[in-house]
C-alpha atoms as a PDB file:
ATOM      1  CA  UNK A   1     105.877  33.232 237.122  1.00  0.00           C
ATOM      2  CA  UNK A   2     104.933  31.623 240.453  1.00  0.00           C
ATOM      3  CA  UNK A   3     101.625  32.157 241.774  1.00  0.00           C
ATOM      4  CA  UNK A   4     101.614  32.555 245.344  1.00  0.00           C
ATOM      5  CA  UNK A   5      99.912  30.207 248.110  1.00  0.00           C
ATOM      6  CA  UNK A   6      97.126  33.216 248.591  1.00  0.00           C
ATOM      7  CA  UNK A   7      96.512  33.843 244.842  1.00  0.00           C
ATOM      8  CA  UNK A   8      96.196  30.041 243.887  1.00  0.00           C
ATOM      9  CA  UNK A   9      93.665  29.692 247.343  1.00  0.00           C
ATOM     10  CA  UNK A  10      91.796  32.438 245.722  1.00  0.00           C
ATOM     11  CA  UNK A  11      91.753  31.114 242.030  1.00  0.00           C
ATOM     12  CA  UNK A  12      90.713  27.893 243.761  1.00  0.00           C
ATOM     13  CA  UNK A  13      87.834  29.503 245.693  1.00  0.00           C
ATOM     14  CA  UNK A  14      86.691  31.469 242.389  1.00  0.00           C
ATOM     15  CA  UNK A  15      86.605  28.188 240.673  1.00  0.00           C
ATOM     16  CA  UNK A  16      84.012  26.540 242.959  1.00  0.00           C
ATOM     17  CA  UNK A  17      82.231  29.351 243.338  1.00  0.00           C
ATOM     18  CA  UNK A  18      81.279  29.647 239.850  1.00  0.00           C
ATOM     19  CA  UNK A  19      81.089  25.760 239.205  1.00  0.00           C
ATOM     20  CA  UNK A  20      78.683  26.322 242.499  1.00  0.00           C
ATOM     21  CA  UNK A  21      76.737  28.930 240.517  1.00  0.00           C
ATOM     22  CA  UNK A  22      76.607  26.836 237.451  1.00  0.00           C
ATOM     23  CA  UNK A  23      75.314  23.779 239.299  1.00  0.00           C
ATOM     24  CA  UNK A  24      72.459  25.947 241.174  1.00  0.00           C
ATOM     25  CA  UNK A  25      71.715  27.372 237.811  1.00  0.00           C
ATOM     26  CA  UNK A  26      71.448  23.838 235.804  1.00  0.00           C
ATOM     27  CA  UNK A  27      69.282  22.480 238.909  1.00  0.00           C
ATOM     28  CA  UNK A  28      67.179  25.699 238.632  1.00  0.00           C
ATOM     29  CA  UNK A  29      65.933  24.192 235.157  1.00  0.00           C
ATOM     30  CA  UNK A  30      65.949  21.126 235.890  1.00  0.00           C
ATOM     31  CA  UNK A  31      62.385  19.604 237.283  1.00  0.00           C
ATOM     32  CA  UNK A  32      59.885  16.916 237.061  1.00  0.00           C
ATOM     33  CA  UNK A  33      56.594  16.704 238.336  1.00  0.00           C
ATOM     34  CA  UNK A  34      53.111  14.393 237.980  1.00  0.00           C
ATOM     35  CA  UNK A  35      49.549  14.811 237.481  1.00  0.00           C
ATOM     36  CA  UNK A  36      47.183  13.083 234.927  1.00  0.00           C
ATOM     37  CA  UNK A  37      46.467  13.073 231.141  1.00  0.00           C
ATOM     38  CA  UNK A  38      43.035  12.782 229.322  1.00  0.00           C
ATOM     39  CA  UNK A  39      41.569  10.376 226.742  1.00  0.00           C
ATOM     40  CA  UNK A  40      38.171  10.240 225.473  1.00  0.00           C
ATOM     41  CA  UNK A  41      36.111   7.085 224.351  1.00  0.00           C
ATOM     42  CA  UNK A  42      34.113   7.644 221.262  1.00  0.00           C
ATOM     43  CA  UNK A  43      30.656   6.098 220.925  1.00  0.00           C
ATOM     44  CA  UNK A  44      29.718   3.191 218.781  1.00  0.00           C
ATOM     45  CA  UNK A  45      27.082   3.519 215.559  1.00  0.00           C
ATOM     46  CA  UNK A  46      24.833   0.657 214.909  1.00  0.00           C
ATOM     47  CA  UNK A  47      25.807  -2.006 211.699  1.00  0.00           C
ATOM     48  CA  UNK A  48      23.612  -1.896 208.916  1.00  0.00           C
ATOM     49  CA  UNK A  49      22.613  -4.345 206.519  1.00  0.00           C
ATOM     50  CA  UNK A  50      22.426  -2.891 202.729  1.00  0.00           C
ATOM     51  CA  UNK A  51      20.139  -3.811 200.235  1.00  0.00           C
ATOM     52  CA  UNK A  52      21.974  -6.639 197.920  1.00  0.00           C
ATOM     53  CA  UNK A  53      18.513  -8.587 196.404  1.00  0.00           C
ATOM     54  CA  UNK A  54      19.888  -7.488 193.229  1.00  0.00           C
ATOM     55  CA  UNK A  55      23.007  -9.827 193.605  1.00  0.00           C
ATOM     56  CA  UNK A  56      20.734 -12.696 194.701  1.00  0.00           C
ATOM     57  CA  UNK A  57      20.664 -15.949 192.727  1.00  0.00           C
ATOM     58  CA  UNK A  58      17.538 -17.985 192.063  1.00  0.00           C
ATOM     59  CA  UNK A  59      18.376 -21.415 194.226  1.00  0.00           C
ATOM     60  CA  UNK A  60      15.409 -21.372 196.188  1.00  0.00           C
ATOM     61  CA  UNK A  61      12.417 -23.743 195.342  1.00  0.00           C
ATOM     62  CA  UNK A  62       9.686 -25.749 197.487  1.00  0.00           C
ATOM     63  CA  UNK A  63      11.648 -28.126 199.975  1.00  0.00           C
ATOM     64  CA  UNK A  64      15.240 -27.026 199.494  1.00  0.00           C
ATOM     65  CA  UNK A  65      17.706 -25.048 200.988  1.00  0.00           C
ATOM     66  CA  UNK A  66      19.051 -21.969 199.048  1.00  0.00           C
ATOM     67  CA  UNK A  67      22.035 -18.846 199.998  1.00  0.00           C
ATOM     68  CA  UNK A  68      21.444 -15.812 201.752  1.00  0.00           C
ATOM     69  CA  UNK A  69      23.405 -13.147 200.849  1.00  0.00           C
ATOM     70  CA  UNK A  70      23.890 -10.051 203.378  1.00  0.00           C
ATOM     71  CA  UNK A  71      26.033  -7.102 203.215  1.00  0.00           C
ATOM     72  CA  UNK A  72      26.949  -5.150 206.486  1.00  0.00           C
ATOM     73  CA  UNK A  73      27.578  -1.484 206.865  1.00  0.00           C
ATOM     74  CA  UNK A  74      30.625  -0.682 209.277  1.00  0.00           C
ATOM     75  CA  UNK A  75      29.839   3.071 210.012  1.00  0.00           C
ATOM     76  CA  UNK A  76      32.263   2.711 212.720  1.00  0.00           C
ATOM     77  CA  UNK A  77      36.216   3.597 212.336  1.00  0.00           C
ATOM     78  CA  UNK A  78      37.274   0.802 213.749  1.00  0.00           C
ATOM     79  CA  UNK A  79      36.898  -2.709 212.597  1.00  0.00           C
ATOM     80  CA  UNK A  80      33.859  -5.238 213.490  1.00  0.00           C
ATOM     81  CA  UNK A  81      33.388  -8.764 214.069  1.00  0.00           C
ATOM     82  CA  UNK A  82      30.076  -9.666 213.321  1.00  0.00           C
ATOM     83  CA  UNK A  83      29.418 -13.382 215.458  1.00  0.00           C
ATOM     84  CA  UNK A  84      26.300 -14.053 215.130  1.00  0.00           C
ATOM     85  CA  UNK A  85      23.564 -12.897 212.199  1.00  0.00           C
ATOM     86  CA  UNK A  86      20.056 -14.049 213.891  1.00  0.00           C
ATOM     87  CA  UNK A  87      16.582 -13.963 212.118  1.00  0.00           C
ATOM     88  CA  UNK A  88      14.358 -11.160 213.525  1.00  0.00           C
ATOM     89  CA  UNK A  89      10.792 -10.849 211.790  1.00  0.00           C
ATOM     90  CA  UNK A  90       8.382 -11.879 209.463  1.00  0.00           C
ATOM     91  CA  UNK A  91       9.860 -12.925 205.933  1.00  0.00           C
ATOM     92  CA  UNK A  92       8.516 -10.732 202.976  1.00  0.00           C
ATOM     93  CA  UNK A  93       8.599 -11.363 199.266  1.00  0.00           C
ATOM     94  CA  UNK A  94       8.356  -9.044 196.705  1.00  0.00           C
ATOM     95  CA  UNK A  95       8.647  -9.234 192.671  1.00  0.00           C
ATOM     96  CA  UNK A  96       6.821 -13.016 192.513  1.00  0.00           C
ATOM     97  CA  UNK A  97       4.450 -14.006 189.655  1.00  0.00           C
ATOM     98  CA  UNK A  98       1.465 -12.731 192.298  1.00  0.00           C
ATOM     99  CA  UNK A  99       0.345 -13.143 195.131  1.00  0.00           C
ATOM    100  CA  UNK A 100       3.297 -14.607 197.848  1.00  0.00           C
ATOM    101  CA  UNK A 101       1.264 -13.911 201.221  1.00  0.00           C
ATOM    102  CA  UNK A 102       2.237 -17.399 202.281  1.00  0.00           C
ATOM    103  CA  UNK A 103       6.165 -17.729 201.690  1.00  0.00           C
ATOM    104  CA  UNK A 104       6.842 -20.937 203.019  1.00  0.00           C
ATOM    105  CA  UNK A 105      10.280 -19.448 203.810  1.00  0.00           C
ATOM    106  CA  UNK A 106      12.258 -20.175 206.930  1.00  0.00           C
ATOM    107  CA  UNK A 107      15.823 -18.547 208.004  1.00  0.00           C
ATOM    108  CA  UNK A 108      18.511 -20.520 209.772  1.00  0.00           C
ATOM    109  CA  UNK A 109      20.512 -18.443 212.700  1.00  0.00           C
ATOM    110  CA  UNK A 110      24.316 -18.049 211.557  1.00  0.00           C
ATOM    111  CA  UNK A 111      27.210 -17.745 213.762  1.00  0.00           C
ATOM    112  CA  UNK A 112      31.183 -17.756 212.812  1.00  0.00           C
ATOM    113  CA  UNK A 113      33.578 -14.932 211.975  1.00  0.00           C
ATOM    114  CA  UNK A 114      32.255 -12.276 209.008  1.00  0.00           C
ATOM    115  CA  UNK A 115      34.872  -9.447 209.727  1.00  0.00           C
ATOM    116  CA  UNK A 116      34.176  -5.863 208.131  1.00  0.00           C
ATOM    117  CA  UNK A 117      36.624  -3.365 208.286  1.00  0.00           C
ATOM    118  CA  UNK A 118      36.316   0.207 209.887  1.00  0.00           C
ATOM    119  CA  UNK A 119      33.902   2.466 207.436  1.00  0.00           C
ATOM    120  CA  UNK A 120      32.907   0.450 204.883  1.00  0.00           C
ATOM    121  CA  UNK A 121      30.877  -2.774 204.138  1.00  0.00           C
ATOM    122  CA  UNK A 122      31.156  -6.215 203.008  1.00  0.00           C
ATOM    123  CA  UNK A 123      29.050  -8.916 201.674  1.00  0.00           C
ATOM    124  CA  UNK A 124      29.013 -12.360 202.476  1.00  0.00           C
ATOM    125  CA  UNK A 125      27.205 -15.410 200.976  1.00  0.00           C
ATOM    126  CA  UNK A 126      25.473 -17.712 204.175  1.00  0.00           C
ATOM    127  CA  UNK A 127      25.157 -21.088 202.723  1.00  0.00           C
ATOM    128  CA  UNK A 128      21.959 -22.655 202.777  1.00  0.00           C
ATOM    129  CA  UNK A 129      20.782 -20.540 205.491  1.00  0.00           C
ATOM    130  CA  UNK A 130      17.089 -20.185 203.672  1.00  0.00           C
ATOM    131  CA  UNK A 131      13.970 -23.174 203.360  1.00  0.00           C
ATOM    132  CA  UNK A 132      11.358 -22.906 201.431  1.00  0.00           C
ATOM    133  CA  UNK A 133       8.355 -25.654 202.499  1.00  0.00           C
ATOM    134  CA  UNK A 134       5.873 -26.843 200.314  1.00  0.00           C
ATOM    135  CA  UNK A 135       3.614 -24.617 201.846  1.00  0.00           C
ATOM    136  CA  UNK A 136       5.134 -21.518 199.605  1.00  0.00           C
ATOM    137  CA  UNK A 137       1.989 -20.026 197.266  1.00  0.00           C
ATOM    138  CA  UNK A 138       2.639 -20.322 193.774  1.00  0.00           C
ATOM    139  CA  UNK A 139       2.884 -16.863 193.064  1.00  0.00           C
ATOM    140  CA  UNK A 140       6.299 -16.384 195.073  1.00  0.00           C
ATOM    141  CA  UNK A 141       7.884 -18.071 191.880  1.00  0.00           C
ATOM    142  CA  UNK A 142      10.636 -15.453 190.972  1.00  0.00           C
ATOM    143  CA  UNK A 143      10.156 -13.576 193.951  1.00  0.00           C
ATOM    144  CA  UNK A 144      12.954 -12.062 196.051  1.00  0.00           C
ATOM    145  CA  UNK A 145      12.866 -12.817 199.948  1.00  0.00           C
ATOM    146  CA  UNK A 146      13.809  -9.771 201.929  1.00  0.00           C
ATOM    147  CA  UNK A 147      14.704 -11.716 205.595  1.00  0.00           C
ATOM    148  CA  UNK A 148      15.386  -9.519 208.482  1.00  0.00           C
ATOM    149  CA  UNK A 149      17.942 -10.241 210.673  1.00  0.00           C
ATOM    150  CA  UNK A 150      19.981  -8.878 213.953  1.00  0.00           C
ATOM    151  CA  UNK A 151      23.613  -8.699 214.141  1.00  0.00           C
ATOM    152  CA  UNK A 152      25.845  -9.359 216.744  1.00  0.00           C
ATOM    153  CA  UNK A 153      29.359  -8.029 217.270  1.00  0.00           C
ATOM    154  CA  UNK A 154      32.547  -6.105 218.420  1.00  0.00           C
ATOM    155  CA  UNK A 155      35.415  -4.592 218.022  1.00  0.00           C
ATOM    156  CA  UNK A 156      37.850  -6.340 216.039  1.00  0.00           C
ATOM    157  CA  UNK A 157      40.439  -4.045 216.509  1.00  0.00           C
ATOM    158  CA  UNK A 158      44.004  -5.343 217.853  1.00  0.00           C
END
């Protein structure tokens, strides 16, 4: 069967008017847009040291050097590098053979690299960091040397 000029001019025109329709319908969902998205910094907690004087090792006597050990609490949850561990106060002894008024103790400032990961703590061992001078009392024999220090840090997160 033949179609005739007229039918096939109307099939035709049917045909683009629905692929018409279809096209205004698919650009109908079709869209884009802009405006911004939100982020919000958390704030930082301050590192603490912990108390370690039970790990400490009895290499300190009158004119030598001996180790300081400190461990640092990370409360933060993301990781720290800790640059720089500075003296910051009077040294105190406690647990001597008497009376240790007079320590004779000095502290050495550290710097380098003591990394502690994000919410937790870890101990390091500063090499010869501690003097004790002649001018140490005899009763600080045995004692344990509690030396308070600052730390200074950042973000070590990459």
């Amino acid at each position: 069967m033949q179609l005739s000029r007229k039918s096939r001019l109307v099939g035709g025109a049917i045909a683009i008017l629905v692929l018409g329709v279809v096209g205004l319908v698919y650009a109908a969902w079709t869209t884009g847009g802009s405006g911004s998205g939100y982020a919000k910094a958390g704030t930082s907690q301050a590192l603490t040291t912990v108390d370690v004087s039970a790990s400490t090792t009895a290499d300190l006597y009158p004119g030598t050097n001996g180790n300081v050990i400190v461990r640092i609490n990370n409360p933060n949850p993301y990781p720290v590098r800790v640059t720089d561990i500075n003296g910051n106060g009077a040294i105190t002894a406690s647990g001597g053979i008497g009376t240790c008024a007079t320590t004779g103790v000095t502290y050495t400032d550290q710097s380098g690299s003591f990394d502690v990961a994000a919410n937790s703590a870890a101990t390091f061992t500063l090499n010869n960091a501690a003097h004790m001078s002649n001018a140490s009392e005899n009763g600080c024999q045995g004692a344990t040397f509690a030396i308070p220090v600052t730390l200074v840090g950042a973000s070590n997160a990459s």
